[in-house]
Protein backbone atom coordinates (compact mmCIF):
# COMPACT_ATOMS: atom_id res chain seq x y z
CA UNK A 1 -126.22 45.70 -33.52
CA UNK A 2 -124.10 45.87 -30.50
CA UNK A 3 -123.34 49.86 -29.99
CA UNK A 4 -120.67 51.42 -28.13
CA UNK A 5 -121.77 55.19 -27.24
CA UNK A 6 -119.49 58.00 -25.68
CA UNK A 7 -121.20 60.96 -24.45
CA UNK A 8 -124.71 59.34 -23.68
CA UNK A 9 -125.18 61.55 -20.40
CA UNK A 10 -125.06 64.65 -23.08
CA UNK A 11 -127.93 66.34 -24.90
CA UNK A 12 -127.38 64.75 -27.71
CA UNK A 13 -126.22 61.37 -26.33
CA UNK A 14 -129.22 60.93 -24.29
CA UNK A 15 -130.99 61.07 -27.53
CA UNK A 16 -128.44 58.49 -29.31
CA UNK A 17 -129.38 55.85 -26.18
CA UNK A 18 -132.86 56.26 -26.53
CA UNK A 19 -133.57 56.23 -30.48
CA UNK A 20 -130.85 52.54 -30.03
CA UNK A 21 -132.79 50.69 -27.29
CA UNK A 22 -136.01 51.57 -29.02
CA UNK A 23 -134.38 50.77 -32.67
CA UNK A 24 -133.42 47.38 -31.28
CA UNK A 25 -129.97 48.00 -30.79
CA UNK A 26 -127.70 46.57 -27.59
CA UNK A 27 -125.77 49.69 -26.21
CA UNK A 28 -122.55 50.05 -24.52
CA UNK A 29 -122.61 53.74 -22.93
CA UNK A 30 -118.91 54.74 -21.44
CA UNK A 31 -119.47 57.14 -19.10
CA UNK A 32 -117.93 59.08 -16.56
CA UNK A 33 -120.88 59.49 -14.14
CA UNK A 34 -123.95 57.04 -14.20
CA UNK A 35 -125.90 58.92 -11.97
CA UNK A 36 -126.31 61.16 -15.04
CA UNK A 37 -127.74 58.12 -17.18
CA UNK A 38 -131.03 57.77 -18.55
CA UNK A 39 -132.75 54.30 -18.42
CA UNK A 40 -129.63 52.15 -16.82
CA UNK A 41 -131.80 49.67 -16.07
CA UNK A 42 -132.95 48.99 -19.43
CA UNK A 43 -132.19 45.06 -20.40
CA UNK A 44 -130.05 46.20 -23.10
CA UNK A 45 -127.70 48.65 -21.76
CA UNK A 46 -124.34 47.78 -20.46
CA UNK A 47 -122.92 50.90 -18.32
CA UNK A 48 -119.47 51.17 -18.30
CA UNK A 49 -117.85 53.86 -15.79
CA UNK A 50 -114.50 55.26 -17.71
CA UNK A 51 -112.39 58.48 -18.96
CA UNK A 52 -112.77 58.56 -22.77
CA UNK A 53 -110.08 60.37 -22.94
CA UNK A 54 -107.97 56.93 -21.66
CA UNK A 55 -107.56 54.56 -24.57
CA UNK A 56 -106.62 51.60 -22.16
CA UNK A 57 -109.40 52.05 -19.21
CA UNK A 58 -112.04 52.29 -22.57
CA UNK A 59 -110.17 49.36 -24.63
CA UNK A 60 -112.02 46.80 -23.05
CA UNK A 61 -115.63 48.20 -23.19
CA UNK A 62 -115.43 48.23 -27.57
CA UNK A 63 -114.50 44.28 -27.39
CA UNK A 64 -117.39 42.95 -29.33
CA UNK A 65 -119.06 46.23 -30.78
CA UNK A 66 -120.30 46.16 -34.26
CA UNK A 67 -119.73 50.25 -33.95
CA UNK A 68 -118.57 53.35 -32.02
CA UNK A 69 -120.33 56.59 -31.36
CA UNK A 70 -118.92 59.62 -30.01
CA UNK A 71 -121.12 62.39 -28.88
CA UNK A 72 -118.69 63.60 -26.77
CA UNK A 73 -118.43 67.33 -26.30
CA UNK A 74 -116.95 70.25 -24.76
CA UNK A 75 -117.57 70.42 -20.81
CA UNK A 76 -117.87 74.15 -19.45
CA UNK A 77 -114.61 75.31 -17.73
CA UNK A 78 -113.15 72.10 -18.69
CA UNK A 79 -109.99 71.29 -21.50
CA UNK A 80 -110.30 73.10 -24.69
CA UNK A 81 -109.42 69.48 -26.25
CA UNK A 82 -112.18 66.86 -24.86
CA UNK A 83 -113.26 65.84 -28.31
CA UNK A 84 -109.84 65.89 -29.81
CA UNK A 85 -108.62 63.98 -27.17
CA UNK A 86 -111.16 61.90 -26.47
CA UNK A 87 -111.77 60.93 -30.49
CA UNK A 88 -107.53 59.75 -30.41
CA UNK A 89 -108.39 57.47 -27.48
CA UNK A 90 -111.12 55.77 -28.77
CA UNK A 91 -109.24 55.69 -32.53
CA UNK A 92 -106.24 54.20 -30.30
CA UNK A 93 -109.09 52.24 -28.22
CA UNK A 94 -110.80 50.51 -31.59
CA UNK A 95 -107.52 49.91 -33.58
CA UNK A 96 -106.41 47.56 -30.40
CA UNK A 97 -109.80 45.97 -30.49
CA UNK A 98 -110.17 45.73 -34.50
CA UNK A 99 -113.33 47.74 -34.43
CA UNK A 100 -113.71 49.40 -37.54
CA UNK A 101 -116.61 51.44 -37.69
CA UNK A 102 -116.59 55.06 -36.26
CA UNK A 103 -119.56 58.07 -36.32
CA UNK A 104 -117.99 61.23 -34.33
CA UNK A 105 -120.06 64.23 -33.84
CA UNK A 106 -118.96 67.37 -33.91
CA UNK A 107 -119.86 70.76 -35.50
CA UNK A 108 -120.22 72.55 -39.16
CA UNK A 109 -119.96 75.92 -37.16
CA UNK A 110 -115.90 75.79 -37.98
CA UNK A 111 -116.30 74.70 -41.77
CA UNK A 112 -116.92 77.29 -44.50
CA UNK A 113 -117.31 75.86 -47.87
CA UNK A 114 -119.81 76.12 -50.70
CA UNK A 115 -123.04 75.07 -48.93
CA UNK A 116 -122.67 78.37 -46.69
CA UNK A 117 -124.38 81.39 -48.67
CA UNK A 118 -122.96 84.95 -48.30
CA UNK A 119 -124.14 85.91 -45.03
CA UNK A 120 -122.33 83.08 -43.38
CA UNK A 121 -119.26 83.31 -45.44
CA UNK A 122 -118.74 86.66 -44.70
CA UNK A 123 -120.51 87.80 -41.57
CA UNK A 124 -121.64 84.73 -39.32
CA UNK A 125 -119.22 82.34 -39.17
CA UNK A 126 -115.86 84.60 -38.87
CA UNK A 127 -117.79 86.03 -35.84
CA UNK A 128 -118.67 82.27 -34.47
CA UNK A 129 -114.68 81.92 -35.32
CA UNK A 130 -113.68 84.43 -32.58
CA UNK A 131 -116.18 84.30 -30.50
CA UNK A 132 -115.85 80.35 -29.69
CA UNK A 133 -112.04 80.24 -31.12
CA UNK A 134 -111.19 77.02 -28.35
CA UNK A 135 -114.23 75.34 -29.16
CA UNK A 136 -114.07 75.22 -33.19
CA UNK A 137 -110.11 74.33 -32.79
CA UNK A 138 -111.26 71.19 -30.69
CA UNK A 139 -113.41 70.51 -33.46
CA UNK A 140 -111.11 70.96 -36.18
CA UNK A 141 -108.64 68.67 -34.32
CA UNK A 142 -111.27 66.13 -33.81
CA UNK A 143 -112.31 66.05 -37.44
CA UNK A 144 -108.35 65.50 -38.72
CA UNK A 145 -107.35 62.54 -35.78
CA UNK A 146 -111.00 60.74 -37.14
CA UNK A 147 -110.10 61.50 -41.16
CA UNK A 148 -106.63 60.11 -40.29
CA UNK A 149 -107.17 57.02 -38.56
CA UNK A 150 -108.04 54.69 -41.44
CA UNK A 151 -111.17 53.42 -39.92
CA UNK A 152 -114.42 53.15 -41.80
CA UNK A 153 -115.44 56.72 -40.11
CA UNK A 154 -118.64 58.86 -40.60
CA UNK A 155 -118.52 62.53 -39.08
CA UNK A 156 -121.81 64.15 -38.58
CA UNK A 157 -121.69 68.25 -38.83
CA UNK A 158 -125.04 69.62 -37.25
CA UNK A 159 -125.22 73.57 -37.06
CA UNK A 160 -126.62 75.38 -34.07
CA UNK A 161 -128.48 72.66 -31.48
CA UNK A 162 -131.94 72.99 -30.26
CA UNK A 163 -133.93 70.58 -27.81
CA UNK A 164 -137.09 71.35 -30.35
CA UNK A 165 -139.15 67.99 -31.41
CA UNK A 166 -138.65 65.79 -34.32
CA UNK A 167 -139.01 66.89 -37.85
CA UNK A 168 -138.14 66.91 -41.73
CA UNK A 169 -134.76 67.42 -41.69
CA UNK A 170 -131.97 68.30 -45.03
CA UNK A 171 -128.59 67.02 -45.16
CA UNK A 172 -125.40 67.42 -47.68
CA UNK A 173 -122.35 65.14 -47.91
CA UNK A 174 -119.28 66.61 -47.28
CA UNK A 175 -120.77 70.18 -47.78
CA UNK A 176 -122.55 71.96 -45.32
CA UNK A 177 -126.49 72.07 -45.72
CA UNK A 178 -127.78 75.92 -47.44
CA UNK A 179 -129.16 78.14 -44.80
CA UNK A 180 -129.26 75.18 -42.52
CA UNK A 181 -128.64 76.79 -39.11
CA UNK A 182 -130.47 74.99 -36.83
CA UNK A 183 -131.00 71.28 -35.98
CA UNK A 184 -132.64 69.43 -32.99
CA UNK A 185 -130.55 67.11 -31.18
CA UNK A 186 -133.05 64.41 -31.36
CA UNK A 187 -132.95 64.51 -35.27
CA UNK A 188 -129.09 64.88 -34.76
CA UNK A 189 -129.64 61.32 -32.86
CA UNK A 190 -131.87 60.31 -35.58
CA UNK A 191 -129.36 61.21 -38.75
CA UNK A 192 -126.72 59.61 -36.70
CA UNK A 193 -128.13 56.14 -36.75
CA UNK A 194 -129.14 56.58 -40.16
CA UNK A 195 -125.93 56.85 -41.03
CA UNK A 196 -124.47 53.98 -39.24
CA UNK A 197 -126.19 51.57 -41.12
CA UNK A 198 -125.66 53.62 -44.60
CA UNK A 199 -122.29 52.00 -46.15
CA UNK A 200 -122.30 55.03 -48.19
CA UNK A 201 -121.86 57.16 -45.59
CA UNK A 202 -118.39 55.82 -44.91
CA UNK A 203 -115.72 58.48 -45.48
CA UNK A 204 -117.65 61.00 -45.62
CA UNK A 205 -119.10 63.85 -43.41
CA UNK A 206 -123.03 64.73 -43.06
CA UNK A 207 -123.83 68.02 -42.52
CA UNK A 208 -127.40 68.51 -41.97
CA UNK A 209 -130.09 71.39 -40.87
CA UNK A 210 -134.04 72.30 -41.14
């Protein structure tokens, strides 16, 4: 599959780009800075230097994907909208091109709904709420621009990131996962790519945890 990844520099990115090249898959990573960029040199990885956040300088780079990743997220001291933003581009980006298949991460931090038991009903996630009011905004933002764009879009919703090793994993479809507050980015990567070759998964968002 030829894969178009935004945000492969990131934590969770860097994971994306590594579990594609070893699953076979030819990647695309739009980036801002390649000096950032795990294996550049591999044979299939095609580095292109671009703001996401520019639908025509990225237009180009998604002629010929089979799919679009965004792992894009919030940069420290930087716009409270990167994701937003960034997601409309490459929406804008992928409608001009006729790409049609879109997985956008971004959080279940800002969702309450009935996978969340009490505690995080009532206690956890109206603190999160205040306490990273930008962030979840950007999120919620993101998440209406990619349910609104009539594309064949998957959003993943991983709780609270860790850089802890591989293991069993749970997730939920269009719920958030019970008591599921943690979740390493390289089964983040993992659940991703699962879900980009799951035709069921279109429309829908994953939420997943330990």
């Amino acid at each position: 599959m030829n894969l178009a990844i935004f945000g492969a520099t990131g934590g969770t990115g860097q994971h994306l780009l590594d579990q594609a090249l070893t699953a076979g898959h030819h990647v695309t990573a739009i980036v801002r800075d390649p000096a950032r960029l795990r294996r550049a040199d591999h044979p299939r990885i095609d580095v292109v230097i671009a703001d996401a956040m520019d639908a025509d300088a990225i237009g180009a780079s998604l002629t010929g994907q089979d799919a679009v990743v965004s792992a894009l997220g919030p940069r420290p001291g930087g716009s409270g909208s990167v994701c937003a933003d960034g997601a409309r581009a490459i929406i804008t980006a992928m409608r001009t091109t006729g790409i049609r298949r879109l997985l956008v991460v971004t959080a279940g931090g800002h969702i309450v709904d009935e996978g969340d038991d009490l505690l995080n009903r009532v206690l956890v996630k109206p603190v999160l709420r205040r306490l990273l009011r930008n962030t979840f905004a950007d999120f919620a933002r993101t998440d209406e621009a990619v349910r609104a764009s009539g594309l064949d879009w998957t959003i993943m919703r991983p709780p609270r990131l860790t850089n802890g090793t591989r293991r069993p994993y749970r997730t939920a479809i269009d719920r958030n996962v019970r008591r599921g507050i943690t979740i390493a980015r390289a089964d983040l990567a993992h659940a991703t790519l699962a879900a980009l070759a799951d035709p069921a998964a279109i429309g829908h968002s994953i939420a997943l945890g330990y």
